[in-house]
N, C-alpha and C. Protein backbone atom coordinates (compact mmCIF):
# COMPACT_ATOMS: atom_id res chain seq x y z
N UNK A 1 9.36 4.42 16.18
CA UNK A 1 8.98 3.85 14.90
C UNK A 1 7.87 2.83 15.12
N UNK A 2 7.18 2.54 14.09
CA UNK A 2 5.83 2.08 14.53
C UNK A 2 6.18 0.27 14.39
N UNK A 3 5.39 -0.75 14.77
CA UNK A 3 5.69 -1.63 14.65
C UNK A 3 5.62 -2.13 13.07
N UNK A 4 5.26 -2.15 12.03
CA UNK A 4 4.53 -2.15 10.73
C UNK A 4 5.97 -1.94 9.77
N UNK A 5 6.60 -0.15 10.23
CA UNK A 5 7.32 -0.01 9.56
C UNK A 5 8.78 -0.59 10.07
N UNK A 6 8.63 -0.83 11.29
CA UNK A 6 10.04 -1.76 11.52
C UNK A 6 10.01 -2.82 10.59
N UNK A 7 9.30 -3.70 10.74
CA UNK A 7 8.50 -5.00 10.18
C UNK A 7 8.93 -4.61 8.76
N UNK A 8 8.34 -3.84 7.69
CA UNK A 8 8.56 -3.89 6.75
C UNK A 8 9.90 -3.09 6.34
N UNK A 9 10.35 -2.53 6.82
CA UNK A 9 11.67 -2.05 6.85
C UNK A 9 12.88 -3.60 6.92
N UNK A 10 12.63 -4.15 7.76
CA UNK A 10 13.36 -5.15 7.59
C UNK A 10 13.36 -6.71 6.89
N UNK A 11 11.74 -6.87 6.43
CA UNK A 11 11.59 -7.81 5.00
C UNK A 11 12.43 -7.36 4.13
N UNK A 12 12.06 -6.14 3.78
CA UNK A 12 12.49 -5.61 2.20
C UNK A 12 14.14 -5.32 2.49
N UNK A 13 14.28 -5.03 3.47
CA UNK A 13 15.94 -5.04 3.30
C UNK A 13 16.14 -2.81 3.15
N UNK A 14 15.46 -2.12 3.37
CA UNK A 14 15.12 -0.71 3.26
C UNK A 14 15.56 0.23 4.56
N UNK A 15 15.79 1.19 4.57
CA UNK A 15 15.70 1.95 5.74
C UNK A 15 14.25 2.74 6.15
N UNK A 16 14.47 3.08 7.57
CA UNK A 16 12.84 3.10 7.71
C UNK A 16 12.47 4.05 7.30
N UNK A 17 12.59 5.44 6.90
CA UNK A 17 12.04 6.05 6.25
C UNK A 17 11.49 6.06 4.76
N UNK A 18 12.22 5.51 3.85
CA UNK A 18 11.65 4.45 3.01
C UNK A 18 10.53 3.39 2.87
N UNK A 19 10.64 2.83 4.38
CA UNK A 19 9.55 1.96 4.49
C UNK A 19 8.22 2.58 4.79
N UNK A 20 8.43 3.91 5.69
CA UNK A 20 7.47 4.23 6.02
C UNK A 20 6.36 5.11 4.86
N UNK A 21 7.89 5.44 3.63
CA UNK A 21 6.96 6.19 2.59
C UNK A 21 6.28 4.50 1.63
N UNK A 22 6.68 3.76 1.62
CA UNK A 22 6.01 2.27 1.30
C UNK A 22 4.89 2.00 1.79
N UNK A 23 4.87 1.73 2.88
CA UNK A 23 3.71 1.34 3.78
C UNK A 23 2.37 2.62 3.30
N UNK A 24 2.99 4.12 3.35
CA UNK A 24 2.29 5.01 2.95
C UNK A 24 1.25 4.68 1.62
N UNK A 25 2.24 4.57 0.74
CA UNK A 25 1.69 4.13 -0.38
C UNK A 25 0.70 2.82 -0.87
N UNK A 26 0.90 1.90 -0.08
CA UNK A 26 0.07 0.74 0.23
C UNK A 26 -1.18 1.54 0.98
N UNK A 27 -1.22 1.73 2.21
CA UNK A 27 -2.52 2.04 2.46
C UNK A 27 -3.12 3.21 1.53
N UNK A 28 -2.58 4.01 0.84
CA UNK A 28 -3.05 5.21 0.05
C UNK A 28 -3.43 4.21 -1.21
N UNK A 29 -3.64 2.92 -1.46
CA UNK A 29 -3.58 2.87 -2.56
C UNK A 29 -5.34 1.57 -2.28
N UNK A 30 -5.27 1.54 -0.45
CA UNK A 30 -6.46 0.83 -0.04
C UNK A 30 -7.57 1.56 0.15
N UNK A 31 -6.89 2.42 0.60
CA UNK A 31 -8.18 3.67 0.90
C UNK A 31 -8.98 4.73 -0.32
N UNK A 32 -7.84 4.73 -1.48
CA UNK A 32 -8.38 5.04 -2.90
C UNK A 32 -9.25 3.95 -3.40
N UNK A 33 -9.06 2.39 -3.50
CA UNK A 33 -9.79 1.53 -4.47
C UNK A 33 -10.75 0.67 -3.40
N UNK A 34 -10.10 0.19 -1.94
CA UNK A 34 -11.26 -1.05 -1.66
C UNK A 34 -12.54 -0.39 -1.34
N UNK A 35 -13.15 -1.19 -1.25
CA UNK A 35 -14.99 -0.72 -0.96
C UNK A 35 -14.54 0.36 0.69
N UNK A 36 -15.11 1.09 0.77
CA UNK A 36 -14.91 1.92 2.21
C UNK A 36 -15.39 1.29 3.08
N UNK A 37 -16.15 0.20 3.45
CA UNK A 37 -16.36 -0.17 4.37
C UNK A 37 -15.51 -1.58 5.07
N UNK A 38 -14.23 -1.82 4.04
CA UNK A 38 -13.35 -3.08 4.22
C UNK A 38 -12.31 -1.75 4.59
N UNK A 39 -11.82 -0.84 3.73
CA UNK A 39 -11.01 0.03 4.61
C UNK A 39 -11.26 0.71 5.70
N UNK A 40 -12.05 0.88 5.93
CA UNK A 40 -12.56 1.46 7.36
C UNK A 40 -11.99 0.59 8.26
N UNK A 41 -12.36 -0.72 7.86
CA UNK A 41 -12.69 -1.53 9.41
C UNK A 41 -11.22 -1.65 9.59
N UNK A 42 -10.38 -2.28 8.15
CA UNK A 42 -8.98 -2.12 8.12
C UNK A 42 -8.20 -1.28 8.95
N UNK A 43 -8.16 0.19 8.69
CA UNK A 43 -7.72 1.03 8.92
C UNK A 43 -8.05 1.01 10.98
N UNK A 44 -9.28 0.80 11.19
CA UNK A 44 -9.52 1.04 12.31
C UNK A 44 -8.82 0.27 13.08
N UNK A 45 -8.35 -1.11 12.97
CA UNK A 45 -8.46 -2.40 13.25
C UNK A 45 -6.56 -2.54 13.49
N UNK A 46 -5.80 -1.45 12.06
CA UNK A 46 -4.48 -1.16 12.64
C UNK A 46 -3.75 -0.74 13.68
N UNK A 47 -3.19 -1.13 14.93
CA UNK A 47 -2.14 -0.29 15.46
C UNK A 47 -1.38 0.36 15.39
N UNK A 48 -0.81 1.56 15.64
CA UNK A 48 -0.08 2.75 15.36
C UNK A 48 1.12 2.65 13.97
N UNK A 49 -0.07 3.09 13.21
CA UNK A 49 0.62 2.82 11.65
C UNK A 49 0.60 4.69 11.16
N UNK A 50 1.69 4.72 10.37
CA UNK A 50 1.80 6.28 9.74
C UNK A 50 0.42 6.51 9.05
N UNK A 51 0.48 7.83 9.56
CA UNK A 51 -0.94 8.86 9.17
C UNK A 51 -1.47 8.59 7.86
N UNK A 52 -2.34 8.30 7.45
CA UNK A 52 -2.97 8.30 6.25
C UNK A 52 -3.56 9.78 5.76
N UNK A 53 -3.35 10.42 4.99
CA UNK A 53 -4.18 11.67 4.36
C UNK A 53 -5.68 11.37 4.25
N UNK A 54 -6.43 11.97 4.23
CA UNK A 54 -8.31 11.93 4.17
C UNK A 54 -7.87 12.15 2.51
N UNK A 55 -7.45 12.89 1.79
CA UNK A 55 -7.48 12.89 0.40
C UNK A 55 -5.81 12.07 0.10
N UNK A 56 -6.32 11.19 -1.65
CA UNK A 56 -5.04 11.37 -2.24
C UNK A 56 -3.57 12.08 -2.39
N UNK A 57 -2.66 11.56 -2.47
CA UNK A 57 -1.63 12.69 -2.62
C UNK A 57 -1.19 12.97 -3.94
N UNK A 58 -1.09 13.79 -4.60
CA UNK A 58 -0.60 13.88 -5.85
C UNK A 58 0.33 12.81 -6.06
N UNK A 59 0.43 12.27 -7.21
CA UNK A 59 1.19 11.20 -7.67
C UNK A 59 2.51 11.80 -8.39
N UNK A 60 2.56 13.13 -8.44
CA UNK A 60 4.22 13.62 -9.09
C UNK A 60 4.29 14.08 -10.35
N UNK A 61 5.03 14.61 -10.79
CA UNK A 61 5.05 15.05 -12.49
C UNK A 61 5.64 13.94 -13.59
N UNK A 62 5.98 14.54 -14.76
CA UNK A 62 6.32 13.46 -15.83
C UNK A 62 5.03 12.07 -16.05
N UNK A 63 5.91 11.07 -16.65
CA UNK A 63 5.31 10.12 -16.67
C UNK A 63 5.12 9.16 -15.66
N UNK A 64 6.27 8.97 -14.65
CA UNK A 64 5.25 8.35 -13.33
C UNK A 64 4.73 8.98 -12.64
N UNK A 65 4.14 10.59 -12.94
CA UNK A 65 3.48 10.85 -12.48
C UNK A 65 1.78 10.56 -12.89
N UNK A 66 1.91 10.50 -14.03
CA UNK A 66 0.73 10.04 -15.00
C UNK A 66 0.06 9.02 -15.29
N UNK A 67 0.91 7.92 -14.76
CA UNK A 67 1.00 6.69 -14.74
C UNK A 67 0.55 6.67 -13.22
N UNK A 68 0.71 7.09 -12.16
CA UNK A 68 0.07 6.94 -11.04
C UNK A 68 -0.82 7.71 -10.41
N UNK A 69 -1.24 8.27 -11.29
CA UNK A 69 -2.28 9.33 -10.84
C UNK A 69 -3.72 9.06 -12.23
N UNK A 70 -3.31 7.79 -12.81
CA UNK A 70 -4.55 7.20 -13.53
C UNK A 70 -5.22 6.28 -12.91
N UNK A 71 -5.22 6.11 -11.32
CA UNK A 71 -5.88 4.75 -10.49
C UNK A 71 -7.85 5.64 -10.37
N UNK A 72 -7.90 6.61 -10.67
CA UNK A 72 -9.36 6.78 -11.50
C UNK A 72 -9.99 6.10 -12.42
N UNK A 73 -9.17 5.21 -13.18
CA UNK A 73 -9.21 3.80 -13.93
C UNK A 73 -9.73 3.12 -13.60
N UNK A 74 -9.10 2.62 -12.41
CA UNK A 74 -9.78 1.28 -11.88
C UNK A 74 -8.85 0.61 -10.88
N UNK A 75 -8.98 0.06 -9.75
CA UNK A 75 -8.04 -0.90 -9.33
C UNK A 75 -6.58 -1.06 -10.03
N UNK A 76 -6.93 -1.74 -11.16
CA UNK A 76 -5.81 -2.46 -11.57
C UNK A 76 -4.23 -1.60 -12.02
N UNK A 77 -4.97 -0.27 -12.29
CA UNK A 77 -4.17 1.13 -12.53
C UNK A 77 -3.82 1.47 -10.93
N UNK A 78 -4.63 1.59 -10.52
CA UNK A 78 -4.00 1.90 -9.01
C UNK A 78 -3.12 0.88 -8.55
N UNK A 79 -3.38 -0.13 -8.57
CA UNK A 79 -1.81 -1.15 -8.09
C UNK A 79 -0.46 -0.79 -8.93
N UNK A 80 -1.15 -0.59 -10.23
CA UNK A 80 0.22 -0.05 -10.95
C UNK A 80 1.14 0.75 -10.57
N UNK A 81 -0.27 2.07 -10.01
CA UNK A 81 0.67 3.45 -9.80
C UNK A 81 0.87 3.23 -8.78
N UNK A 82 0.69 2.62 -7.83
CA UNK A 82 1.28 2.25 -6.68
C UNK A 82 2.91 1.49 -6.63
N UNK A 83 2.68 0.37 -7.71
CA UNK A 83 4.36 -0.07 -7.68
C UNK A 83 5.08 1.08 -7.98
N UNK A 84 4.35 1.55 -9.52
CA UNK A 84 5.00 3.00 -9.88
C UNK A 84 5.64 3.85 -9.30
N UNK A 85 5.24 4.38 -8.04
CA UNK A 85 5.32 5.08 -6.70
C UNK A 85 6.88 4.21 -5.74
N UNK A 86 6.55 3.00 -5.81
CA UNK A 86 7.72 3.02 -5.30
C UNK A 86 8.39 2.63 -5.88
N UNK A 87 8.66 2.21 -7.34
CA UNK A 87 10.06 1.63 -7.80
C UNK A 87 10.46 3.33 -7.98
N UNK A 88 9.97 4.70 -8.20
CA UNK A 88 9.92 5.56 -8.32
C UNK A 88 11.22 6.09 -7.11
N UNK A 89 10.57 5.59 -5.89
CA UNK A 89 11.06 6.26 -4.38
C UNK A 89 12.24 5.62 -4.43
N UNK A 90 12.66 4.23 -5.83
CA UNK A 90 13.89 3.49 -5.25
C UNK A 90 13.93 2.11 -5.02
N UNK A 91 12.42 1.83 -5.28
CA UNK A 91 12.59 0.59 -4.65
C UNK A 91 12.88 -0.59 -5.75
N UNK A 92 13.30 -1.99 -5.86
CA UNK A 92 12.85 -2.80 -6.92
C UNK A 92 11.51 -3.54 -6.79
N UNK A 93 11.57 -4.72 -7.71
CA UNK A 93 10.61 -5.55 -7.60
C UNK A 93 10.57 -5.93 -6.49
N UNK A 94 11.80 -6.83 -6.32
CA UNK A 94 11.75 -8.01 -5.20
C UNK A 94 11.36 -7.11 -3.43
N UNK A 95 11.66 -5.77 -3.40
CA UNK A 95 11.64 -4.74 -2.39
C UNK A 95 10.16 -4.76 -2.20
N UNK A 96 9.44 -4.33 -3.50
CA UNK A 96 8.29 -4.07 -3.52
C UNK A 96 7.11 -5.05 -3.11
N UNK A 97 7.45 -6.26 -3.29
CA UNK A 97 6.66 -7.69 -3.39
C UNK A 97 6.70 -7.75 -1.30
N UNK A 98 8.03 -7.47 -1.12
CA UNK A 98 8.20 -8.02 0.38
C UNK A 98 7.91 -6.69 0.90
N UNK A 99 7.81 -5.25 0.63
CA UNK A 99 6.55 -4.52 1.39
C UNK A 99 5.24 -4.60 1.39
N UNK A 100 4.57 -5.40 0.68
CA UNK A 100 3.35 -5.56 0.06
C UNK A 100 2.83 -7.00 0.72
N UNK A 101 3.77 -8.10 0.74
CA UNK A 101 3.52 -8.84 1.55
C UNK A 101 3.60 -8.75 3.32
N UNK A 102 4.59 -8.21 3.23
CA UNK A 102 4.65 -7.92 4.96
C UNK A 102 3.88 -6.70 5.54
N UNK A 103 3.10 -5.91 4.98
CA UNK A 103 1.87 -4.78 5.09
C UNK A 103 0.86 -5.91 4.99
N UNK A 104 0.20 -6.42 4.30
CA UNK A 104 -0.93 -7.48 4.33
C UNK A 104 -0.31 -8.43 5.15
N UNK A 105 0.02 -8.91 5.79
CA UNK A 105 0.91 -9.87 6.98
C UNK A 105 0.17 -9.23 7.95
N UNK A 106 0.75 -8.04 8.15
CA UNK A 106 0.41 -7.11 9.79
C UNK A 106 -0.92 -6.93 9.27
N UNK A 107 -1.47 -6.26 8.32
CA UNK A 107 -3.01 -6.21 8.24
C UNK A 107 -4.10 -7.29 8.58
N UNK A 108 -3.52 -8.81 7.65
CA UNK A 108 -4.42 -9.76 8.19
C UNK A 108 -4.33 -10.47 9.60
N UNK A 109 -2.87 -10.03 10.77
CA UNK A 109 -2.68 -10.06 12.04
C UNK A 109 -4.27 -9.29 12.69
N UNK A 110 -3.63 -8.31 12.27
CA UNK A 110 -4.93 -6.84 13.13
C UNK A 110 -6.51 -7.48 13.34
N UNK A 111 -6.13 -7.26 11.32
CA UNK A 111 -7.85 -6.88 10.90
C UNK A 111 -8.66 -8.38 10.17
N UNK A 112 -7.89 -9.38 10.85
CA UNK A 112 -8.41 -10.82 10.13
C UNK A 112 -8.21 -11.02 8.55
N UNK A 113 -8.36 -12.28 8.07
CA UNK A 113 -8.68 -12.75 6.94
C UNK A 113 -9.27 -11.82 5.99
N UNK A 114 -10.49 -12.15 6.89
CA UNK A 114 -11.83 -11.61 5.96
C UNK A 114 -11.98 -10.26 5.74
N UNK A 115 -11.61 -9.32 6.51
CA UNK A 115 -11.73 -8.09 5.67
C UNK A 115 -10.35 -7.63 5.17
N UNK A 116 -9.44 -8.41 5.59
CA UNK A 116 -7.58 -8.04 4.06
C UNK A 116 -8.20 -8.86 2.87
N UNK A 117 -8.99 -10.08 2.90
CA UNK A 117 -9.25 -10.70 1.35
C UNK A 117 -10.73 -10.09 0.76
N UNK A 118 -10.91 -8.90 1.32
CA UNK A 118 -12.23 -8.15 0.95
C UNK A 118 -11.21 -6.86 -0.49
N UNK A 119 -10.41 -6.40 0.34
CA UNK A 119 -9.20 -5.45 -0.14
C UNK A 119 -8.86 -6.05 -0.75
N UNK A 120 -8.14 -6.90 -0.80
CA UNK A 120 -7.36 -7.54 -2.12
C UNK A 120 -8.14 -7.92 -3.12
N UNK A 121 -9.60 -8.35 -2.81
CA UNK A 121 -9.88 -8.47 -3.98
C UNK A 121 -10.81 -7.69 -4.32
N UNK A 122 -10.45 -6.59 -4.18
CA UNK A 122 -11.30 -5.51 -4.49
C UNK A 122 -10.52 -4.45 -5.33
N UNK A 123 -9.05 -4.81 -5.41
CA UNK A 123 -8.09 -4.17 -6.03
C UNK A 123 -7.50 -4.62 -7.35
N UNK A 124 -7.82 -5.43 -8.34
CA UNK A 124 -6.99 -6.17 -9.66
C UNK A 124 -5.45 -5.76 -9.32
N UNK A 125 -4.71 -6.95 -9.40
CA UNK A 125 -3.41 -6.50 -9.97
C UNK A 125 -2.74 -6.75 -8.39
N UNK A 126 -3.76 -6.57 -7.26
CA UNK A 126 -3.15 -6.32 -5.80
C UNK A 126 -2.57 -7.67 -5.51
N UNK A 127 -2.97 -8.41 -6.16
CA UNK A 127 -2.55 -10.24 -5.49
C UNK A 127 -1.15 -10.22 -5.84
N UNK A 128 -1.02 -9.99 -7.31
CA UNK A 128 0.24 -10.09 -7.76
C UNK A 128 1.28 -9.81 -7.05
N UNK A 129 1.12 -9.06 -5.93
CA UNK A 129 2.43 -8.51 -5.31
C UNK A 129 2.65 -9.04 -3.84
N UNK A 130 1.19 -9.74 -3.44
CA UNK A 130 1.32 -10.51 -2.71
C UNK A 130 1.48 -12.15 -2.49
């Protein structure tokens, strides 16, 4: 198990496969909205973190599926469909806040300050959860 999803597996109080579909969803939700050149360096800059897809993943049917598959919007829709995504998988608020904080934790470890507060604020809505 990777260090990231131990880590956030045990903030949130989750099992790790859970965490690891969390963590998933956090970076799927950096690599859709921040500028590509703050996720790049991000992404590069991580240690052995679960695979990221080169494309989106479908966001699901019904209405959270619709609801998370509108981050073509803008940022602020993508953080949505991102909580969306995981209160979806199970998770709550308070779950969600402490994967979101402890993923940007290990990110601004890696990849510094300055390019996690490039991402965050390149995302509306992303602070909130941190």
């Amino acid at each position: 198990m990777s260090e990231i999803v131990r880590r956030v597996a045990e903030a949130a109080g989750i099992d790790e496969a859970l965490a690891e579909k969390a963590v998933q969803i956090v970076f799927e939700l950096v690599q859709e909205h921040a500028p590509k050149d703050a996720a790049a360096e991000l992404f590069a800059r991580l240690p052995d973190t679960p695979e990221i897809p080169d494309a989106p993943k479908e966001a699901g049917g019904g209405l959270m599926g619709a609801l998370g598959g509108l981050g073509g919007l803008g940022g602020a829709m993508g953080a949505m469909g991102a909580m969306t995504r995981m209160q979806a998988a199970g998770l709550s608020m308070d779950q969600i806040q402490a994967v979101s904080k402890e993923t940007l934790a290990f990110a601004r470890e890696h990849a510094g300050e300055e390019t996690v507060g490039k991402v965050v604020a390149a995302i509306p809505g992303l602070s909130q959860f941190v």
